[in-house]
PDB file of N, CA and C in Angstrom:
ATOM      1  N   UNK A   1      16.161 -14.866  16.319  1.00  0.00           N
ATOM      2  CA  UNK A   1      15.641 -13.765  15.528  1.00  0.00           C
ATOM      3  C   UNK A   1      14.116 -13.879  15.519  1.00  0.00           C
ATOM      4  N   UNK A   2      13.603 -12.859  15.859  1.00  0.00           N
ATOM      5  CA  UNK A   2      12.105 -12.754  15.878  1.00  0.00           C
ATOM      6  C   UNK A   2      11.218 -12.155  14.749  1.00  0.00           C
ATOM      7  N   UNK A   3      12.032 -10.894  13.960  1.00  0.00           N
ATOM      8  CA  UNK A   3      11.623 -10.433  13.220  1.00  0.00           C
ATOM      9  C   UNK A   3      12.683  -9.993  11.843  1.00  0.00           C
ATOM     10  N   UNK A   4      12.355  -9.628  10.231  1.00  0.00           N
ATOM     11  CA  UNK A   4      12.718  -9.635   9.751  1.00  0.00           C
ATOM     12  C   UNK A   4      12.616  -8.253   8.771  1.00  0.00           C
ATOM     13  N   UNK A   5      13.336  -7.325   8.767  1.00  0.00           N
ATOM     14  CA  UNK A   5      12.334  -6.196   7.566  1.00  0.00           C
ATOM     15  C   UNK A   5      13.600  -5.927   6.559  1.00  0.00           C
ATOM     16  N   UNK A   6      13.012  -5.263   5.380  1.00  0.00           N
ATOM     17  CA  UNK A   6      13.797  -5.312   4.363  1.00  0.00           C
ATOM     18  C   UNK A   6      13.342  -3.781   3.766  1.00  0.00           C
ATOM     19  N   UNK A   7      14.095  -2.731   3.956  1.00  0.00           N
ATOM     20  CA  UNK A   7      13.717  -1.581   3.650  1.00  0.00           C
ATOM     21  C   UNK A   7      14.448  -0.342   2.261  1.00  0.00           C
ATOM     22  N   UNK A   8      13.763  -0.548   1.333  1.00  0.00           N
ATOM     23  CA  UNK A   8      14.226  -0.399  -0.042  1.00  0.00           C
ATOM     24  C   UNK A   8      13.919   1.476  -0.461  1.00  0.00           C
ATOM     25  N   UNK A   9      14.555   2.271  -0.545  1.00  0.00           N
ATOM     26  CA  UNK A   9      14.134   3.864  -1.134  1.00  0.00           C
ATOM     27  C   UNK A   9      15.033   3.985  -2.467  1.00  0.00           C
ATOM     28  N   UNK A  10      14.006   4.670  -2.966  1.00  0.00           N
ATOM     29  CA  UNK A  10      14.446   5.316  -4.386  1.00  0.00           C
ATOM     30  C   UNK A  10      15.386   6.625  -4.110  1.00  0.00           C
ATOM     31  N   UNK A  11      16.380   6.517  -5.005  1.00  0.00           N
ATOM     32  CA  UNK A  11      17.603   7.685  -4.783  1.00  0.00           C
ATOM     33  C   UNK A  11      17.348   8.592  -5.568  1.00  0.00           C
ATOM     34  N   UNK A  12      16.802   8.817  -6.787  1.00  0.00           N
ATOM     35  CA  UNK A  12      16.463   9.114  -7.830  1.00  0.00           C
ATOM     36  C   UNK A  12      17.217   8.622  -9.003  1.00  0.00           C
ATOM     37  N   UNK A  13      17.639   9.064 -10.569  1.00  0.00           N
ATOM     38  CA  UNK A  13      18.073   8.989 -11.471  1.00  0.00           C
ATOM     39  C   UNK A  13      17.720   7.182 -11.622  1.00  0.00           C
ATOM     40  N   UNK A  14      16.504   6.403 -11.374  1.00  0.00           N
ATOM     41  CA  UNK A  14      16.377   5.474 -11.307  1.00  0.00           C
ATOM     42  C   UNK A  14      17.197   4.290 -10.516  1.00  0.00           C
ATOM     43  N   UNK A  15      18.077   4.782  -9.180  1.00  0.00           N
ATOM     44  CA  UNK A  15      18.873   4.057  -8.322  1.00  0.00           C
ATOM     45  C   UNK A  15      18.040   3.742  -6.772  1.00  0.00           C
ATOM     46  N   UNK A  16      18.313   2.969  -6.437  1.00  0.00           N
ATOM     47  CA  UNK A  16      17.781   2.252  -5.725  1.00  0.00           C
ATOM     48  C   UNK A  16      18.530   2.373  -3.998  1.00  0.00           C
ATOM     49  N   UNK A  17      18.594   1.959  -2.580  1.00  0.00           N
ATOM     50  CA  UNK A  17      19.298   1.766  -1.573  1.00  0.00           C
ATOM     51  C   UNK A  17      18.079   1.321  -0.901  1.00  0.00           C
ATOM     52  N   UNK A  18      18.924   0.520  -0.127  1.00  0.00           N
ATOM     53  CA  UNK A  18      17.878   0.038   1.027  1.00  0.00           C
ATOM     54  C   UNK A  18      18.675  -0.363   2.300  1.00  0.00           C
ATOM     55  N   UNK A  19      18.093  -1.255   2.981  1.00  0.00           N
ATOM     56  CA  UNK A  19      18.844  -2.187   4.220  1.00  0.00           C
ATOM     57  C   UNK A  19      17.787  -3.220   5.032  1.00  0.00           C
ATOM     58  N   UNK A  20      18.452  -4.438   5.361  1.00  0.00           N
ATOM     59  CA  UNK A  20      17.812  -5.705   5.685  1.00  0.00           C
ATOM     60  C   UNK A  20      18.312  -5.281   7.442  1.00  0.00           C
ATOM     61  N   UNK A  21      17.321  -5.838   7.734  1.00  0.00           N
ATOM     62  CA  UNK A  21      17.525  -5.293   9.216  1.00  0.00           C
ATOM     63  C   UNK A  21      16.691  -7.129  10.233  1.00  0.00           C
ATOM     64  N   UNK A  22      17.364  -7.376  11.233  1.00  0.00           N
ATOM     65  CA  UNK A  22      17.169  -8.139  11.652  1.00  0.00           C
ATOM     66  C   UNK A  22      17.108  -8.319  12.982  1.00  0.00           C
ATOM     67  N   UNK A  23      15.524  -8.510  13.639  1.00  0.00           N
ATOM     68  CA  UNK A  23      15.388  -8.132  15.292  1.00  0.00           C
ATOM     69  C   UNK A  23      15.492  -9.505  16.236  1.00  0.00           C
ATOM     70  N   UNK A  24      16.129  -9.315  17.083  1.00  0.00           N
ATOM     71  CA  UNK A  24      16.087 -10.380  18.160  1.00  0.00           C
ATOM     72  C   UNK A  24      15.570 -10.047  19.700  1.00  0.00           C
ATOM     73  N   UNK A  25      14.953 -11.225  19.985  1.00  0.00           N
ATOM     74  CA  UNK A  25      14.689 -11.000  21.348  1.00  0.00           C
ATOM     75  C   UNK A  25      15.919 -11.187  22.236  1.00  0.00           C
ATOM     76  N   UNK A  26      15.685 -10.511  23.157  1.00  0.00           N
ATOM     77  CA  UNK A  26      16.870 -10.280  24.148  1.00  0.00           C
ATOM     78  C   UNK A  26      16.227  -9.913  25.563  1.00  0.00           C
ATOM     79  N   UNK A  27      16.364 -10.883  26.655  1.00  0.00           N
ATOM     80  CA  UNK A  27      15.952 -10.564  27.875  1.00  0.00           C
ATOM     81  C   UNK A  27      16.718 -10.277  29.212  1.00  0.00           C
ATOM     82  N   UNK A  28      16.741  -9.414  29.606  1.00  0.00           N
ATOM     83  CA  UNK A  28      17.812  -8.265  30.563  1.00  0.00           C
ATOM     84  C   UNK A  28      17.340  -7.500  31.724  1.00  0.00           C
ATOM     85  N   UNK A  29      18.203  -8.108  32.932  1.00  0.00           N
ATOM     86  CA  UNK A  29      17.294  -6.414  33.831  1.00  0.00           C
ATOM     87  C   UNK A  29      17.127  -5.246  33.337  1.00  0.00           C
ATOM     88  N   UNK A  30      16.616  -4.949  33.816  1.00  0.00           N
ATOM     89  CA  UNK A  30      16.109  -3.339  33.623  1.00  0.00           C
ATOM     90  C   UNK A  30      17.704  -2.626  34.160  1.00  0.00           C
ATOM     91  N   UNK A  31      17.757  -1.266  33.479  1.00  0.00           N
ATOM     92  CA  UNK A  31      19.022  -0.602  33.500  1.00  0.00           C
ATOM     93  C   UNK A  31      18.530   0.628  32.583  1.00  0.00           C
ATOM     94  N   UNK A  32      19.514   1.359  33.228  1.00  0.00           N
ATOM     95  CA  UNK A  32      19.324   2.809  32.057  1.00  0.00           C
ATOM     96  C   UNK A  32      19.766   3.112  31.081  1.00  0.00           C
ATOM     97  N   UNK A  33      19.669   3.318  29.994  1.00  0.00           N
ATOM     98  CA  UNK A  33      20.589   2.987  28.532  1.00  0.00           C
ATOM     99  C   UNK A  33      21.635   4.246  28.725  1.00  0.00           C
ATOM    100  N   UNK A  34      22.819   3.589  28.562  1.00  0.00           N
ATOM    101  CA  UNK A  34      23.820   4.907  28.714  1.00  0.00           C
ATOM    102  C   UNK A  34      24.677   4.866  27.410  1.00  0.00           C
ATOM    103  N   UNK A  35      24.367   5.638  26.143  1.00  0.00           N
ATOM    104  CA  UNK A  35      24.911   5.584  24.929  1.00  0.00           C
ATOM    105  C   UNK A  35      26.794   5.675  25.348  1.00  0.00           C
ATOM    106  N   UNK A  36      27.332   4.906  23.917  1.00  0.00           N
ATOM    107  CA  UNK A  36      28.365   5.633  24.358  1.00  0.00           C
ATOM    108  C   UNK A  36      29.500   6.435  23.250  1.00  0.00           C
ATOM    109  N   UNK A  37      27.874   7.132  22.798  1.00  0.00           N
ATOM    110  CA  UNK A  37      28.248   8.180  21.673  1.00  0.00           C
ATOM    111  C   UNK A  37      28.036   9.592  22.558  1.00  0.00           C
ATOM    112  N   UNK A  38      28.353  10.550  22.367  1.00  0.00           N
ATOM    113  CA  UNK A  38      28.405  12.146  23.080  1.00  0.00           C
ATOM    114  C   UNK A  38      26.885  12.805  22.918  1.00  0.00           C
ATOM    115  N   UNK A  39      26.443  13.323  23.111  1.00  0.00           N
ATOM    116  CA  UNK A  39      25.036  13.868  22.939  1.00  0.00           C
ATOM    117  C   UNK A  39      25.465  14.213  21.600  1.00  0.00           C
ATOM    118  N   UNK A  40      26.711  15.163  21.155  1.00  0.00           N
ATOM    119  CA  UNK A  40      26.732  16.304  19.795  1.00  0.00           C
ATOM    120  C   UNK A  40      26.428  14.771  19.201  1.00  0.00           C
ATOM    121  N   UNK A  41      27.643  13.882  19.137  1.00  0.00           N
ATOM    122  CA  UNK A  41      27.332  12.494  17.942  1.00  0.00           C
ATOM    123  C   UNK A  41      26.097  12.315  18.025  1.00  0.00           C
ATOM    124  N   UNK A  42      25.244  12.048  19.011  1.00  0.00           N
ATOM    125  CA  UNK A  42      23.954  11.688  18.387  1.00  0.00           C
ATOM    126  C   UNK A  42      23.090  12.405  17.926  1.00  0.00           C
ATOM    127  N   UNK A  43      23.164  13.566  18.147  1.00  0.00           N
ATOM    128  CA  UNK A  43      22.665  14.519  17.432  1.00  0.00           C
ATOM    129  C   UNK A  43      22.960  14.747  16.138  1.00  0.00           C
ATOM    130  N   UNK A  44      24.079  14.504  15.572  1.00  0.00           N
ATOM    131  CA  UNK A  44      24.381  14.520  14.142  1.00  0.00           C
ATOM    132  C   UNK A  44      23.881  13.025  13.181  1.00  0.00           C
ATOM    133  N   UNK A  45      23.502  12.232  14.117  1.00  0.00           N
ATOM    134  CA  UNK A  45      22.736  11.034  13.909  1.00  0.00           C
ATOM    135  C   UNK A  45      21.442  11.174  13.956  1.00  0.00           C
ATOM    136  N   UNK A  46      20.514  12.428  14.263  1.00  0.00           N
ATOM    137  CA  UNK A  46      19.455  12.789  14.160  1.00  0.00           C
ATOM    138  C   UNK A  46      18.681  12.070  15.237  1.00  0.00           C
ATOM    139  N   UNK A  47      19.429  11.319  16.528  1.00  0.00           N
ATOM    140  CA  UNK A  47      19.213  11.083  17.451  1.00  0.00           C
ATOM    141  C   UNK A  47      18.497  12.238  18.502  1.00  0.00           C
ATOM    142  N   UNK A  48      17.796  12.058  18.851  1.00  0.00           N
ATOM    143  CA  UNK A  48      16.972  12.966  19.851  1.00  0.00           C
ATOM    144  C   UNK A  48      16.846  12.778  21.422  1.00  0.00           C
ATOM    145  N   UNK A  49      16.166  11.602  21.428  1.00  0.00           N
ATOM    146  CA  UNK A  49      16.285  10.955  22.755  1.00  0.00           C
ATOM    147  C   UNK A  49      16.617   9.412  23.070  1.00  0.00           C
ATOM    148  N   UNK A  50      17.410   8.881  24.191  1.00  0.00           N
ATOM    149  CA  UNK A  50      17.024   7.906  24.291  1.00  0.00           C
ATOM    150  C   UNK A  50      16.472   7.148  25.893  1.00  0.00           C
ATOM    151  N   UNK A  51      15.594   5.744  25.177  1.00  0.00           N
ATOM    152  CA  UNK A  51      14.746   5.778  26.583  1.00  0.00           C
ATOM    153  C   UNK A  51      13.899   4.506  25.877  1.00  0.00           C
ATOM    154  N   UNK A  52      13.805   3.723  27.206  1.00  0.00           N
ATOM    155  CA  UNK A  52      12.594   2.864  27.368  1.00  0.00           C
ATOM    156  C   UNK A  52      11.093   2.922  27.330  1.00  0.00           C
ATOM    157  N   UNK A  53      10.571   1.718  26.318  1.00  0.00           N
ATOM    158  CA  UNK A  53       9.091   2.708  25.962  1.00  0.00           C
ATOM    159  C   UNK A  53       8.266   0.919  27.100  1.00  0.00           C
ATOM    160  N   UNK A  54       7.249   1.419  27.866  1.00  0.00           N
ATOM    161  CA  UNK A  54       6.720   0.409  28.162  1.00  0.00           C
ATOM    162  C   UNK A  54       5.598  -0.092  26.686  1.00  0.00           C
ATOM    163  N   UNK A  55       4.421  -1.521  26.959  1.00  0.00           N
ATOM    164  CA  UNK A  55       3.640  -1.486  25.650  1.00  0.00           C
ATOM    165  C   UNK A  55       2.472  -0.859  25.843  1.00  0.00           C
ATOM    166  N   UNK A  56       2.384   0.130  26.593  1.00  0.00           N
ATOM    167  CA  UNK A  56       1.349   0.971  26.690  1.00  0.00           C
ATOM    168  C   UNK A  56       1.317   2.049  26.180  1.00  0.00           C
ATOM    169  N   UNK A  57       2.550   2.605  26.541  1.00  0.00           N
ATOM    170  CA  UNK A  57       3.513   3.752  26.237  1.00  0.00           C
ATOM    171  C   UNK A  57       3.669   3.874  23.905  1.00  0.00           C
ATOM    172  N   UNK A  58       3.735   2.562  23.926  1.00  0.00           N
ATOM    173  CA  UNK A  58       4.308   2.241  22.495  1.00  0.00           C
ATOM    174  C   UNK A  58       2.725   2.337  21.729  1.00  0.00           C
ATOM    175  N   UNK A  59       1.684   1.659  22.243  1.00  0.00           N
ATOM    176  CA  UNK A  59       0.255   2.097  21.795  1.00  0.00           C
ATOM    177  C   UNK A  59      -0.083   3.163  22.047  1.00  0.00           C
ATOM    178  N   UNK A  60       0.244   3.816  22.697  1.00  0.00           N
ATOM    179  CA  UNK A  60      -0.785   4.868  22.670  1.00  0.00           C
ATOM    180  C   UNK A  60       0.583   6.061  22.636  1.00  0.00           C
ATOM    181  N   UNK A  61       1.418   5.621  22.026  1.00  0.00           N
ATOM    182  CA  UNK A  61       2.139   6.752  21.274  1.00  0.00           C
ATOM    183  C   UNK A  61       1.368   7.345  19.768  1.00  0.00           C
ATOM    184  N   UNK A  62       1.786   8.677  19.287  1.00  0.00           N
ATOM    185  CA  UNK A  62       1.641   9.058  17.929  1.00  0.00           C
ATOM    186  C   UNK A  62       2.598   9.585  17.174  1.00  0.00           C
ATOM    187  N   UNK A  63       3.736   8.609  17.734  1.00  0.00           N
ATOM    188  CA  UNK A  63       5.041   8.430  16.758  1.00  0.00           C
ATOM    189  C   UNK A  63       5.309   7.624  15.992  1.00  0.00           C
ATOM    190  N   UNK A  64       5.948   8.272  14.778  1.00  0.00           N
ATOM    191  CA  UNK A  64       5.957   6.977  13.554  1.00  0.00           C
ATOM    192  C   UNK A  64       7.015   6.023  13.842  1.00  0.00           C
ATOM    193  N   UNK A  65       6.655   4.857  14.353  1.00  0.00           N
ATOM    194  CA  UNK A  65       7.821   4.216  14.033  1.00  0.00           C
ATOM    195  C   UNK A  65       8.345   2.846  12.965  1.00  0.00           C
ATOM    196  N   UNK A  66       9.322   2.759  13.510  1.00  0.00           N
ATOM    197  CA  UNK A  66       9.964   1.359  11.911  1.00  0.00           C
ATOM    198  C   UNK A  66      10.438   0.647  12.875  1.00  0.00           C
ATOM    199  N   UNK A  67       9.973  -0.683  12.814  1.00  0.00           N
ATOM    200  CA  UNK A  67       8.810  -0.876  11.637  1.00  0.00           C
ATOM    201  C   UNK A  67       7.351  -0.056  11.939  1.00  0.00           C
ATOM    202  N   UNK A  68       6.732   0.416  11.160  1.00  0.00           N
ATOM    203  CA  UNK A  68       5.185   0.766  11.111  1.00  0.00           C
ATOM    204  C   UNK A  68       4.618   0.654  12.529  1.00  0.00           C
ATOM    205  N   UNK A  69       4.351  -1.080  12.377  1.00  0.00           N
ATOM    206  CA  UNK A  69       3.679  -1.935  13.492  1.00  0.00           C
ATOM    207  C   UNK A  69       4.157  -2.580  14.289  1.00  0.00           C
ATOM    208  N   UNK A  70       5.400  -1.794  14.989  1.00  0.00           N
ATOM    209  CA  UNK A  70       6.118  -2.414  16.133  1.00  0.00           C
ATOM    210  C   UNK A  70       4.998  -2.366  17.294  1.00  0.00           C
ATOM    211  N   UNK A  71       4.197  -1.429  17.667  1.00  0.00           N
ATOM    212  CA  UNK A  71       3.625  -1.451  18.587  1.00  0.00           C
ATOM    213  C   UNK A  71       2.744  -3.158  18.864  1.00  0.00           C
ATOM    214  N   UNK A  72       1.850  -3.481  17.780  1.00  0.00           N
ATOM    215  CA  UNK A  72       1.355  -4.926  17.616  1.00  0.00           C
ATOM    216  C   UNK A  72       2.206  -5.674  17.859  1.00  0.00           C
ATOM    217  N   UNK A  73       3.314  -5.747  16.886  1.00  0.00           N
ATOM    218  CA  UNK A  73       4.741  -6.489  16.934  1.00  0.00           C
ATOM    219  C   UNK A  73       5.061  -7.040  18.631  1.00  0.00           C
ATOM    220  N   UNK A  74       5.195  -6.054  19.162  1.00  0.00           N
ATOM    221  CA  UNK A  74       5.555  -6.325  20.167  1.00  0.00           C
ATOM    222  C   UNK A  74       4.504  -6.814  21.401  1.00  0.00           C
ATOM    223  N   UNK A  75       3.189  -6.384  21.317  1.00  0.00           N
ATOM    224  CA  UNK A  75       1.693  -6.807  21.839  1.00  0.00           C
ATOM    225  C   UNK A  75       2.277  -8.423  21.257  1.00  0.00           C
ATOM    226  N   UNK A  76       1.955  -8.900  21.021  1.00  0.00           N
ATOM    227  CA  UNK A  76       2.453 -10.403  20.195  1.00  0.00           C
ATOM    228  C   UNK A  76       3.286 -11.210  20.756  1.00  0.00           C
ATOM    229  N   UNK A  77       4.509 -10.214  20.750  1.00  0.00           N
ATOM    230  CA  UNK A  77       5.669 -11.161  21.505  1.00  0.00           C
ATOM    231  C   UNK A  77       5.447 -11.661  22.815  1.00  0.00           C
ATOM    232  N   UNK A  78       4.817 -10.644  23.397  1.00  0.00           N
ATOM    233  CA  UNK A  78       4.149 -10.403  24.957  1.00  0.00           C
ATOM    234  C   UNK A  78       2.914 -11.310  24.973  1.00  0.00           C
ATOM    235  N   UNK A  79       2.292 -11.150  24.331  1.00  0.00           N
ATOM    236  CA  UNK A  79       0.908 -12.246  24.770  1.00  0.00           C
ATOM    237  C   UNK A  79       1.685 -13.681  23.910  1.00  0.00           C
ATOM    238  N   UNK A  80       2.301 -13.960  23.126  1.00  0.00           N
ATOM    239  CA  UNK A  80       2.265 -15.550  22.483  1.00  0.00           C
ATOM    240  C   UNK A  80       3.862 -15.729  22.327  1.00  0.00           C
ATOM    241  N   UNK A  81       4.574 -15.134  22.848  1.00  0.00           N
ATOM    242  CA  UNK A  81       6.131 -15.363  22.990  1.00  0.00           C
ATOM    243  C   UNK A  81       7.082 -15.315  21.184  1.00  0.00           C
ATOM    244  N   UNK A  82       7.986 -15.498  21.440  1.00  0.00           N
ATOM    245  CA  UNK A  82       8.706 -15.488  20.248  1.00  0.00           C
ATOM    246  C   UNK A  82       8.214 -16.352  18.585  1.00  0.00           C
ATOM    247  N   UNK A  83       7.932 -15.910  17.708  1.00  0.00           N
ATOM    248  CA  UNK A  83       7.442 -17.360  17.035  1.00  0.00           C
ATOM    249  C   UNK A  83       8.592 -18.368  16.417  1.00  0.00           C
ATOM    250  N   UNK A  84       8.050 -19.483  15.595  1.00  0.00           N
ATOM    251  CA  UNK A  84       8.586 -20.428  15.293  1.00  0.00           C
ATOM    252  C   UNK A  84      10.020 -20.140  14.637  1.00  0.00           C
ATOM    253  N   UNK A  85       9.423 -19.030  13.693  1.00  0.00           N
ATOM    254  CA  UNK A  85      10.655 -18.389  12.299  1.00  0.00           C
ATOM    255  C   UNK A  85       9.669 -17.138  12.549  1.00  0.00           C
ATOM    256  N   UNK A  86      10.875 -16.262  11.895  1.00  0.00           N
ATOM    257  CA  UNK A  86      11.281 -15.076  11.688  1.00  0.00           C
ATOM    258  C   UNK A  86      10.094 -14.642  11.207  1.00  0.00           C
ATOM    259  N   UNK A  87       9.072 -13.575  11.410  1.00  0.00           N
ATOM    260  CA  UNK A  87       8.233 -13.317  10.607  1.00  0.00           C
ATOM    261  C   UNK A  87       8.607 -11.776  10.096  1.00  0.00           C
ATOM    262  N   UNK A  88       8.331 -11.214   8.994  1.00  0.00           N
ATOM    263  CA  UNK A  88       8.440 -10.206   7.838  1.00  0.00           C
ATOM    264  C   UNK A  88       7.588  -9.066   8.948  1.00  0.00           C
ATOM    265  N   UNK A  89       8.776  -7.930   9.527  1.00  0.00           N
ATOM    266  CA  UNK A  89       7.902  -7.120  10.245  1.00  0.00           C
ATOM    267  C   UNK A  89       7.385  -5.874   9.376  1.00  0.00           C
ATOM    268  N   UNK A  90       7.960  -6.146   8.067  1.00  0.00           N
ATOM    269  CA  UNK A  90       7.648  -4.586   7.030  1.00  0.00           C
ATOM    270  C   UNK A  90       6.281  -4.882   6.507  1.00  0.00           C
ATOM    271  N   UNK A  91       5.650  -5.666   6.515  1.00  0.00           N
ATOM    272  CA  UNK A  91       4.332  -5.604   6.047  1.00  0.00           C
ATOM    273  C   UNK A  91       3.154  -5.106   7.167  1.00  0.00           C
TER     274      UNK A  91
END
């Protein structure tokens, strides 16, 4: 496990939900991701596209993503490899 985030939203009427989410490195040829949900399912998953981002691609995107600072996140993994323990990617 490389990374760790813990993601908490307010429901209203003072209730709470969240989810702990936990990233690992994983190293694989290259291949084309072939879901094996239907386009409609992922679309009702608010799924849009899917696809490989290179870390160039991921910087100099202006999409939000989660975590925040995956783009660094991943600059990191790439220049200094996996770290020791898990570091907190929600901050």
């Amino acid at each position: 496990m490389v990374w760790t985030r813990t993601h908490v939203v307010p429901l209203g009427h003072g209730r709470w939900d969240g989810q702990t989410e936990w990233y690992y490195l994983v190293r694989t040829p290259a291949f084309d991701p072939e879901p094996r949900l239907s386009w409609a399912e992922l679309r009702a998953e608010n799924m849009t596209a899917v696809c490989w981002w290179t870390l160039d691609e991921l910087e100099a995107a202006e999409t939000e993503f989660a975590p925040r600072r995956l783009p660094s996140l991943v600059r990191s993994l790439v220049e200094e490899g996996p770290p020791a323990q898990p570091i907190d990617a929600g901050v």
